[in-house]
Protein backbone atom coordinates (compact mmCIF):
# COMPACT_ATOMS: atom_id res chain seq x y z
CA UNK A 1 119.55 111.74 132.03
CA UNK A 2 115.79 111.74 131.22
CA UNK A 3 116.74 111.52 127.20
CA UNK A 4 118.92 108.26 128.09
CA UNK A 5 115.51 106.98 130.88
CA UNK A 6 113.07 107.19 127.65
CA UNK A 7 115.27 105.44 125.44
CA UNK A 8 115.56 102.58 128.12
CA UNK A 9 111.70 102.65 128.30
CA UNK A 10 111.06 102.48 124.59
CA UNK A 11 113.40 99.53 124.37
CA UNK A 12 111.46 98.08 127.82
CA UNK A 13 108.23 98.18 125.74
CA UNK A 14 109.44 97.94 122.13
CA UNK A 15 111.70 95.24 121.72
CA UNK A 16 109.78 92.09 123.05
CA UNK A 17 106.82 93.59 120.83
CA UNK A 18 109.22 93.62 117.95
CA UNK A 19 109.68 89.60 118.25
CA UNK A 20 106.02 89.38 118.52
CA UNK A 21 104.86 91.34 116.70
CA UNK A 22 106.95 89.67 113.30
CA UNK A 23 105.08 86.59 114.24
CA UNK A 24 101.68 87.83 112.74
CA UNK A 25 103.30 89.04 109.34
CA UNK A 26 105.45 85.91 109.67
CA UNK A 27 102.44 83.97 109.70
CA UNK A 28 101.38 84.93 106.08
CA UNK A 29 104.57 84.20 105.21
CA UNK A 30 104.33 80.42 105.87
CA UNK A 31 101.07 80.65 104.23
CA UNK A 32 102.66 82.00 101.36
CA UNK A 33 105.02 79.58 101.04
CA UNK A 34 103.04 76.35 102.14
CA UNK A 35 100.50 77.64 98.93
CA UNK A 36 103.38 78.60 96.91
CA UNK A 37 105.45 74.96 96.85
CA UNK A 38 101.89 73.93 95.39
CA UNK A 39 101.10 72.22 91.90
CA UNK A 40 99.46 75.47 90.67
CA UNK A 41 99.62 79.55 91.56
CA UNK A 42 96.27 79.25 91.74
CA UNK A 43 96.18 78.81 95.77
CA UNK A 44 98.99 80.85 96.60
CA UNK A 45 96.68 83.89 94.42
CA UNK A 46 93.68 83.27 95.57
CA UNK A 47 95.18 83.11 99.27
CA UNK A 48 96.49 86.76 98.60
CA UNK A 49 93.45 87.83 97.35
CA UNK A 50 91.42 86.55 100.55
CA UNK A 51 94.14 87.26 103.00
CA UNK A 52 93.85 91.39 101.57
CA UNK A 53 90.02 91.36 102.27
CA UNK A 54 90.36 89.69 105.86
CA UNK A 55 92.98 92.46 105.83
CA UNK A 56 90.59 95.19 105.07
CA UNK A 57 87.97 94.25 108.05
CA UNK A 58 90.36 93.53 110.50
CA UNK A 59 92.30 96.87 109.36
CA UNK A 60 89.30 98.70 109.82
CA UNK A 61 88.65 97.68 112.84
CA UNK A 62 92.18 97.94 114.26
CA UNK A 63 91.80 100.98 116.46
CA UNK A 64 90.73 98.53 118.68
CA UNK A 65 93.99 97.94 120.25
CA UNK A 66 95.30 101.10 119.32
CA UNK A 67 92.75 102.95 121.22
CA UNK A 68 92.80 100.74 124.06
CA UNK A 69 96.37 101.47 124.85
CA UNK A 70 95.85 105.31 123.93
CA UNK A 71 92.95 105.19 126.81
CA UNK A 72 94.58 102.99 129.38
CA UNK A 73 97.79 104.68 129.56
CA UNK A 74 96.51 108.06 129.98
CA UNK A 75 94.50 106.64 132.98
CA UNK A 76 97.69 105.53 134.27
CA UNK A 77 97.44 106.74 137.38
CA UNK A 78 93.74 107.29 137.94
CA UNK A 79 93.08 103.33 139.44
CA UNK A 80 91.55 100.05 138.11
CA UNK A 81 87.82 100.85 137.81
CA UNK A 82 88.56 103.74 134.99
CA UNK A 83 90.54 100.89 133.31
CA UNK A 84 87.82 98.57 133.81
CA UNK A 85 85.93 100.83 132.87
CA UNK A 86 87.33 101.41 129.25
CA UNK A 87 87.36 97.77 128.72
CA UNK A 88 83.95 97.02 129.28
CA UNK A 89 82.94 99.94 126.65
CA UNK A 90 85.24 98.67 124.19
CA UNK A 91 83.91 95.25 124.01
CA UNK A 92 80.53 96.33 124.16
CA UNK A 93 81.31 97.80 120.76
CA UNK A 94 83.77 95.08 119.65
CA UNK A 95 80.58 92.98 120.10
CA UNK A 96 78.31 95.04 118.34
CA UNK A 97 80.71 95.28 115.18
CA UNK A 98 81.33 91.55 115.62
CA UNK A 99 77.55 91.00 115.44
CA UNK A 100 76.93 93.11 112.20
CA UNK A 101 79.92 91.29 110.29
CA UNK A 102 78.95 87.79 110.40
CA UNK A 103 75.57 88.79 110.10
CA UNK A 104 76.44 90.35 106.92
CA UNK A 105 78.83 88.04 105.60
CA UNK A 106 77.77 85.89 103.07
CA UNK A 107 76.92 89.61 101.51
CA UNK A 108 80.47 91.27 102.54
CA UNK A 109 82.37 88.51 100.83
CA UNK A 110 80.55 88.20 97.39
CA UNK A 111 80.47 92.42 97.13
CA UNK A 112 84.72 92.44 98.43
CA UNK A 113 85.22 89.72 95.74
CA UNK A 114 83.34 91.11 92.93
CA UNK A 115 84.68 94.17 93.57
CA UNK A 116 88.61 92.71 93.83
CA UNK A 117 88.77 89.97 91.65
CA UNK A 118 87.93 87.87 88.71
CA UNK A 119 84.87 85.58 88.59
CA UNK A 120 86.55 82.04 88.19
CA UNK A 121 88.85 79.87 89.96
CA UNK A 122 90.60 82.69 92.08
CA UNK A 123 87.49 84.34 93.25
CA UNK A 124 85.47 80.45 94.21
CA UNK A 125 89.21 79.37 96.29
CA UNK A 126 88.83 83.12 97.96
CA UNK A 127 85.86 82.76 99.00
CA UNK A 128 86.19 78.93 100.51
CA UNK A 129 88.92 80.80 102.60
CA UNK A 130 87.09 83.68 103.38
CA UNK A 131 83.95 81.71 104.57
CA UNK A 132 85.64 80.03 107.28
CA UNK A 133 88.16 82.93 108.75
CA UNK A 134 84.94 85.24 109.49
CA UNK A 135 84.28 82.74 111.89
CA UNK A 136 87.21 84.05 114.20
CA UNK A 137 86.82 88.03 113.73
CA UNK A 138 85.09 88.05 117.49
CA UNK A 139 88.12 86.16 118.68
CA UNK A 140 90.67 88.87 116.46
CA UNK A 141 88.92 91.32 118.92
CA UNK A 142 88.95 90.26 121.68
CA UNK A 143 92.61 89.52 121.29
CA UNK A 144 93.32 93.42 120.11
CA UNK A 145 91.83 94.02 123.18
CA UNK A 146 93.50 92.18 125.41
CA UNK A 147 96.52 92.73 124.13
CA UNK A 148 95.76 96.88 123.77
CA UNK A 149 95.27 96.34 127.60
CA UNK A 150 98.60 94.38 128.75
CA UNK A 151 100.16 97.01 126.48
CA UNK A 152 98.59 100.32 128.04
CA UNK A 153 99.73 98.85 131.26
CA UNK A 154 103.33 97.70 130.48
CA UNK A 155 102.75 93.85 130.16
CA UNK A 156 104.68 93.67 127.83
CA UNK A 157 106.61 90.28 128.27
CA UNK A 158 102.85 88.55 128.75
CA UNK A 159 101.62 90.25 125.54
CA UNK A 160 104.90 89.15 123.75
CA UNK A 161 104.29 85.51 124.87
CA UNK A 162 100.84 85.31 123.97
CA UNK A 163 101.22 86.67 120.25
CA UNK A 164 103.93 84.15 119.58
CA UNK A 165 102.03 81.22 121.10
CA UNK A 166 99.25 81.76 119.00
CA UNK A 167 101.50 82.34 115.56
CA UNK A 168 103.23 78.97 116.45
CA UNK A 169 100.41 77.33 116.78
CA UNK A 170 99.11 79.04 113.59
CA UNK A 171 101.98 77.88 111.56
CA UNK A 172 101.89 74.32 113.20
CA UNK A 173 98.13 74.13 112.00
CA UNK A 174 99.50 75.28 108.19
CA UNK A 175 101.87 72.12 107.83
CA UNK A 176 99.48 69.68 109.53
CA UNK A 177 96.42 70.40 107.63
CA UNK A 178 97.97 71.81 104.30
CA UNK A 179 100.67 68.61 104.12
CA UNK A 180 99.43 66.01 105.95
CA UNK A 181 95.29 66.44 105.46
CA UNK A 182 96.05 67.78 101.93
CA UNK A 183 93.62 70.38 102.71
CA UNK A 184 95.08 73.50 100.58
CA UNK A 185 93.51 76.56 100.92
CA UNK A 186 90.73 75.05 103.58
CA UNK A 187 93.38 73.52 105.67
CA UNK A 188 95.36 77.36 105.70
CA UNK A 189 92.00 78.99 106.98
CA UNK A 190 91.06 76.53 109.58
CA UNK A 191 94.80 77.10 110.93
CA UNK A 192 94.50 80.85 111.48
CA UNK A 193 90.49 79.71 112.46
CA UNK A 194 92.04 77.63 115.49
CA UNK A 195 94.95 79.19 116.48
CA UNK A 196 93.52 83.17 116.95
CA UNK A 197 90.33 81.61 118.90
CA UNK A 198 92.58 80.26 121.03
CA UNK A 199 92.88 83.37 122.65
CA UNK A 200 89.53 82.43 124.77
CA UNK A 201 92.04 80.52 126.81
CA UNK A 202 94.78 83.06 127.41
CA UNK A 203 91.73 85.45 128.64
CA UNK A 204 90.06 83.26 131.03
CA UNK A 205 93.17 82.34 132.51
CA UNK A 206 93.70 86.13 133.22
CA UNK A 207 90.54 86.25 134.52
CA UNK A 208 90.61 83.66 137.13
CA UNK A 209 93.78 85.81 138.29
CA UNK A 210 92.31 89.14 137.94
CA UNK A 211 88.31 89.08 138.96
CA UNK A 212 88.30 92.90 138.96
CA UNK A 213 86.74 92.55 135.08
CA UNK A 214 84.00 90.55 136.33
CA UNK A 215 82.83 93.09 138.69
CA UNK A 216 78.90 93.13 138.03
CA UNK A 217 78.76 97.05 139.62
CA UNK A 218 81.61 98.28 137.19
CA UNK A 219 80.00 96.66 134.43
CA UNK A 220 76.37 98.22 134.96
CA UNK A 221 78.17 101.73 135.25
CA UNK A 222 80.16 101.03 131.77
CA UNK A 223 76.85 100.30 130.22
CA UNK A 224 75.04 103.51 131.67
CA UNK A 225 78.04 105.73 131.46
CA UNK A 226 76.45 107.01 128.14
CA UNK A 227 78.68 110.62 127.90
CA UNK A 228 82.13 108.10 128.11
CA UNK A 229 80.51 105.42 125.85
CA UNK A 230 79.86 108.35 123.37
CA UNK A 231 83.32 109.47 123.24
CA UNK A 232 84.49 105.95 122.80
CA UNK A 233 82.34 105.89 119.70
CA UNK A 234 83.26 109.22 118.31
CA UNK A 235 87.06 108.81 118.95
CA UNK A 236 86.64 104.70 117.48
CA UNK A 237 84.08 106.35 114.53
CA UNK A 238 87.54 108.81 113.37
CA UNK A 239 89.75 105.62 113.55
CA UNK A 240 87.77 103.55 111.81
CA UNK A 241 87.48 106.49 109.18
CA UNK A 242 91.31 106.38 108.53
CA UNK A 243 91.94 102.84 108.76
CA UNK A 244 88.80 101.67 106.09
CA UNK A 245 90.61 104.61 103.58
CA UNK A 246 94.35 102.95 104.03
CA UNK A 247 92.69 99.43 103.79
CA UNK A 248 90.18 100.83 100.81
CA UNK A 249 94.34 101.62 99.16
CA UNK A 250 95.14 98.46 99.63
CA UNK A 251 92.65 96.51 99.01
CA UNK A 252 92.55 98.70 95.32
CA UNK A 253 96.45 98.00 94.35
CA UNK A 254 95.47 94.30 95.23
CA UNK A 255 92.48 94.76 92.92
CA UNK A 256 94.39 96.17 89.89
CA UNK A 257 97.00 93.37 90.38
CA UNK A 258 94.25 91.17 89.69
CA UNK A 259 93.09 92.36 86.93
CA UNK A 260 97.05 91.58 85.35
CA UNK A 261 96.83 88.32 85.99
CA UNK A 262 97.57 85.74 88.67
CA UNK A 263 101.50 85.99 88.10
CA UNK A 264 101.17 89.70 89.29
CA UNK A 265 98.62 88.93 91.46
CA UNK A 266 100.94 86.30 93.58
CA UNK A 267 104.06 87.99 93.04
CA UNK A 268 102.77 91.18 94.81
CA UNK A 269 101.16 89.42 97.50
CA UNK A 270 104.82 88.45 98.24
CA UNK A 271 105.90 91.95 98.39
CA UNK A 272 103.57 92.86 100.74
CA UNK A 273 104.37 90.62 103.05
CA UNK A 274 107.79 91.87 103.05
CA UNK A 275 106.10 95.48 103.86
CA UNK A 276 103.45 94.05 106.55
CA UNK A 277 107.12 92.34 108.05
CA UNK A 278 108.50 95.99 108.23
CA UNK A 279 105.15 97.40 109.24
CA UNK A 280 104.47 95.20 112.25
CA UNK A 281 108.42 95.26 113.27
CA UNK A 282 108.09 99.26 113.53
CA UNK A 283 104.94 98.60 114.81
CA UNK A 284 106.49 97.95 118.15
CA UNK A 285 108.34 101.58 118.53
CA UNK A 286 104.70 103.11 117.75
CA UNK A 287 103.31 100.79 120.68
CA UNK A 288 105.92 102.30 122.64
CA UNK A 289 105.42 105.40 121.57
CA UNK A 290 101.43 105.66 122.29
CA UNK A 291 102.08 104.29 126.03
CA UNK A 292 104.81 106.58 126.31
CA UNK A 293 103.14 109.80 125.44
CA UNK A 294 99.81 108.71 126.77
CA UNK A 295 101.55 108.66 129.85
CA UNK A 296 103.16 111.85 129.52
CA UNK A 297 99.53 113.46 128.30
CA UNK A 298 98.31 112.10 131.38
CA UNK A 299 101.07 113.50 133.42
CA UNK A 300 100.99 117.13 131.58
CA UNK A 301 104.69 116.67 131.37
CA UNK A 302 105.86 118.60 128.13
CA UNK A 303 109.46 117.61 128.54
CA UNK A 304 108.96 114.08 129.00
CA UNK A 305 106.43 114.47 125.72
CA UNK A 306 109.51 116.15 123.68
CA UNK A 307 112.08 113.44 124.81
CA UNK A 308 109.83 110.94 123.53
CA UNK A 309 108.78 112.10 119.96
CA UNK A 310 112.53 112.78 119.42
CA UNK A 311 113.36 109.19 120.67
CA UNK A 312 110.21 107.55 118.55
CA UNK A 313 112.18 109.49 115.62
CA UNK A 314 115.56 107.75 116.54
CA UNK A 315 114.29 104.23 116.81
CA UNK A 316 112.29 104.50 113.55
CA UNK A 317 115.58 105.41 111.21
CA UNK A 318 117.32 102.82 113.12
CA UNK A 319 115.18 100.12 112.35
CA UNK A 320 114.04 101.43 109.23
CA UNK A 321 117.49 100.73 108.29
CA UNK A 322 117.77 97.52 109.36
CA UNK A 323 114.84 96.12 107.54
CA UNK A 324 116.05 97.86 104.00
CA UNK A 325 119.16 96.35 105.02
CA UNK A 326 118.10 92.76 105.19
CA UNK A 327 115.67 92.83 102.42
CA UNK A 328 117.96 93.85 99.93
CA UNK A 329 120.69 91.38 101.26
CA UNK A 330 118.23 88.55 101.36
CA UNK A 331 115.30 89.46 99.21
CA UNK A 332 116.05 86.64 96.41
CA UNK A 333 116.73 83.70 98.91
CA UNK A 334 113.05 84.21 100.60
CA UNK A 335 111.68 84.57 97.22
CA UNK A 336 113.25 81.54 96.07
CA UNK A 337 111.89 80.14 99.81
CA UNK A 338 108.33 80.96 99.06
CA UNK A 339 107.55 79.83 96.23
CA UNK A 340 109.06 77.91 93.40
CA UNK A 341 107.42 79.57 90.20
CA UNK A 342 109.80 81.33 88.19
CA UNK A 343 107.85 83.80 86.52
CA UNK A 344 105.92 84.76 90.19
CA UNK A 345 109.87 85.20 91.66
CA UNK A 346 110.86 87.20 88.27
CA UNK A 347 108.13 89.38 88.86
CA UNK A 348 108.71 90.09 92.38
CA UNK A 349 111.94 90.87 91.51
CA UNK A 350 111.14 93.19 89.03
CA UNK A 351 108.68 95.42 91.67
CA UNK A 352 111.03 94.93 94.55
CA UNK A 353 112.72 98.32 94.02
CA UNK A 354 109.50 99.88 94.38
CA UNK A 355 108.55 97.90 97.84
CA UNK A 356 111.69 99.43 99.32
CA UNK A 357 110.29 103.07 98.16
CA UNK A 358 106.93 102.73 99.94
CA UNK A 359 109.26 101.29 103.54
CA UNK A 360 111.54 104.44 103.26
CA UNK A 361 108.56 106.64 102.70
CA UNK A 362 106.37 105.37 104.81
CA UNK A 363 108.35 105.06 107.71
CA UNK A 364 108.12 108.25 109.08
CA UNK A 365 104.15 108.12 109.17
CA UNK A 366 104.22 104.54 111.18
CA UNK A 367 106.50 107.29 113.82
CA UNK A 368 104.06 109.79 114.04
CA UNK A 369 100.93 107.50 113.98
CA UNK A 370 102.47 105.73 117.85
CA UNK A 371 102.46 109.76 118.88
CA UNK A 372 99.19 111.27 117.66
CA UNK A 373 97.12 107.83 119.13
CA UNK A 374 99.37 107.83 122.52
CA UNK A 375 98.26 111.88 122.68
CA UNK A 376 94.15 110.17 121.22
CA UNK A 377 94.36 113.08 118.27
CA UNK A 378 92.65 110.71 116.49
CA UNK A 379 90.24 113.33 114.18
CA UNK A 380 93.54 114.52 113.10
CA UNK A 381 94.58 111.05 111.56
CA UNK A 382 91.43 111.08 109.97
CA UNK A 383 91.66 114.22 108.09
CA UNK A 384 95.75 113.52 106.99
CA UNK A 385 94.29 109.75 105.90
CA UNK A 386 91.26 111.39 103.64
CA UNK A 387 93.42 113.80 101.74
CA UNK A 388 96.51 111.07 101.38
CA UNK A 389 93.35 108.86 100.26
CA UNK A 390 92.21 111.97 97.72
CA UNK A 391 96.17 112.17 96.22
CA UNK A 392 96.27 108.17 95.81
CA UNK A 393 92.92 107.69 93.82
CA UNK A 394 93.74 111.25 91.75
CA UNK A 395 97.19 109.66 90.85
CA UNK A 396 95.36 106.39 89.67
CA UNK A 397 92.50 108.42 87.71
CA UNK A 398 96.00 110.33 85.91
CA UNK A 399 97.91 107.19 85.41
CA UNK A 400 95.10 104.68 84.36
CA UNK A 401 95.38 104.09 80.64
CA UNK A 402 98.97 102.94 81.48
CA UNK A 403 98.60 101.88 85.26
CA UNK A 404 99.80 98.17 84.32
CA UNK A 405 103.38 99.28 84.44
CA UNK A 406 102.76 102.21 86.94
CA UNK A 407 100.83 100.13 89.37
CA UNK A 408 103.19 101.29 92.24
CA UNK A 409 103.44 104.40 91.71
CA UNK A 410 100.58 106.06 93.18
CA UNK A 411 100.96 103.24 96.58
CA UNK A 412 104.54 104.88 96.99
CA UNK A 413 102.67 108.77 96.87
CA UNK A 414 100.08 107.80 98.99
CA UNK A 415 102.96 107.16 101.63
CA UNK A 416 104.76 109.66 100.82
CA UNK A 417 101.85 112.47 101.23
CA UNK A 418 101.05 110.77 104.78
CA UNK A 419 104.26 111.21 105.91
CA UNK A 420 104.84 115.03 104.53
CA UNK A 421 101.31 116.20 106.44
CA UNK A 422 102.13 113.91 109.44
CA UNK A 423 105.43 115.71 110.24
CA UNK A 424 104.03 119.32 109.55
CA UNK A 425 101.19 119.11 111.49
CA UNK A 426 103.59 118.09 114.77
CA UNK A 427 103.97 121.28 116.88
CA UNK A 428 100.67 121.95 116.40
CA UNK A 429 100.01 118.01 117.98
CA UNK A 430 102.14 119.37 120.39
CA UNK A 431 100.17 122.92 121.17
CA UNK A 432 96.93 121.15 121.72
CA UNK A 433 98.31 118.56 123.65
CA UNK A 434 99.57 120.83 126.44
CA UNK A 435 98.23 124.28 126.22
């Protein structure tokens, strides 16, 4: 009976984050294929070259959210002003973060682009793009936040409803200004510019509804709470750790794509936004799976704990499945949909075998990840991330003098490795979690 209740609350959470969620990756998508029904795949490279940096930052950064829902559903049932609490800290040091990166950002996007691409055409339309979507990183974090929240306390219908109004609105933006302005790449970045600051609206609504977040004595304490604000940091400092080495993986395979050529260049971007489609759809279960065993941490129930790793397992085959499934089935349509250069859909084509490699490998790690944040074993992540970091770059070093044809190769290991030391290092997860 309690097997059959967590299945019906993974569902509960998971499945309007699943719709959601596919919005974001869904997003690049129509980007893709706006740039790639262009005159030249010139945009549609240099908007996957841009779009992998932006990736990196915001990647980096994306414990945000992740922590957020870690912390707020282990405080479950310990009242508002621990929540409060937590929320205050965390945007004290979104703020901070925010603060440093478009202070630094002229700097940040001449090093990411000499470091990733090809001085020329590619790199100058990167950097247009880049230029104007730092402009909406405090927005990006605010949303994580906000969203992290509605999730740690089972909003989930709200969350679901805000993600896809802002996507819409995104992909309106992308026909309006691409089409109709003739804007190209600018008109693309002032889209996703727009459309994720419109979050400011979503929040203040919220807080006209909810003034226990403007509470002036709760704030003073988050502030002065230095011990909690410390173990923010440290926990935040090991997830940003782990996420800058998966982005810093990447962000490389991007950068040796580049250095093949533009064909390669655009024709991989494609295939990675087939993966970030799979990644943000099993995205969802891991949601579900962090509130789930956050709540069970918090609880100290060990049986509710077990019934929910092996359920997290369940859903994760299942719609594992279902994404190879559709992929394979419908992989050349969408190419074709996307963009209408022959040798860029040839080329896809070619590496698509490998795409479906890295999904069924690295499947079992997006599991495990929802588990180990929901139960905040975050220094844990860190340590599986630096050595699956270590076996990727070693693999590159061994392959280079023929990485052109290899290029995927040591991507699919790097996955591979994470999910291997993920999975072994479970029971012990589960030891320290309730001993």
């Amino acid at each position: 009976m309690l097997a059959y209740s967590i299945d019906r609350q993974i569902l509960k959470i998971a499945l309007p984050l699943v719709f959601s969620n596919l919005s974001v990756p869904l997003v690049g998508l129509v980007d893709n294929a706006v740039l790639g029904h262009l005159n030249s795949p010139l945009y549609l490279a240099s908007a996957g070259l841009g779009a992998i940096i932006m990736s990196y930052i915001l990647f980096s950064f994306g414990f945000i959210k992740s922590t957020t829902t870690g912390y707020i559903s282990q405080f479950d049932n310990l009242g508002n002003d621990k929540k409060i609490t937590t929320i205050h800290q965390i945007i004290i040091i979104s703020a901070l973060i925010s603060f440093l990166l478009l202070f630094f950002k002229d700097a940040l996007i001449w090093y990411s682009l000499s470091i990733l691409g090809e001085p020329g055409a590619i790199n100058d339309n990167a950097a247009v793009y880049l230029d104007i979507r730092f402009w909406s990183i405090p927005a990006i974090f605010l949303r994580d936040i906000f969203i992290g929240y509605l999730i740690g306390i089972k909003r989930v219908s709200t969350a679901m409803k805000i993600i896809i109004t802002i996507n819409l609105l995104n992909i309106i933006l992308d026909y309006y200004f691409v089409f109709i302005l003739n804007m190209n790449i600018e008109g693309v970045a002032y889209a996703s510019l727009i459309s994720e600051s419109s979050i400011i609206i979503f929040i203040i609504i919220f807080l006209i509804n909810d003034r226990g977040f403007l509470n002036k004595r709760i704030f003073k304490e988050s502030v002065s709470s230095f011990t909690s604000l410390k173990n923010k940091l440290l926990v935040n400092g090991n997830m940003f750790i782990r996420s800058v080495i998966l982005m810093t993986c990447f962000a490389h395979f991007m950068s040796i794509s580049a250095d093949h050529g533009e064909i390669m260049l655009a024709a991989n971007t494609i295939l990675l936004n087939f993966f970030f489609i799979f990644s943000y759809g099993i995205d969802a279960f891991a949601h579900a799976s962090e509130v789930m065993v956050g709540n069970s941490v918090g609880e100290k129930n060990v049986q509710k704990y077990d019934f929910v790793v092996r359920s997290s397992f369940k859903f994760t085959l299942l719609i594992a499945l279902i994404f190879l499934s559709i992929f394979i089935i419908f992989s050349s349509n969408i190419f074709s949909l996307i963009t209408s250069h022959i040798d860029v859909i040839q080329k896809a084509e070619q590496n698509f075998f490998f795409l479906l490699l890295v999904i069924i490998f690295g499947s079992i790690a997006f599991c495990i990840d929802g588990i180990l944040i929901g139960g905040l074993q975050h220094q844990l992540m860190r340590n599986i991330m630096i050595i699956s970091g270590l076996v990727y770059f070693s693999s590159i070093y061994i392959l280079h003098p023929n990485i052109g044809s290899l290029i995927w190769y040591p991507f699919i290991l790097f996955f591979l490795t994470r999910s291997i030391l993920l999975f072994l290092h479970l029971n012990q997860t589960r030891r320290v979690l309730f001993s």
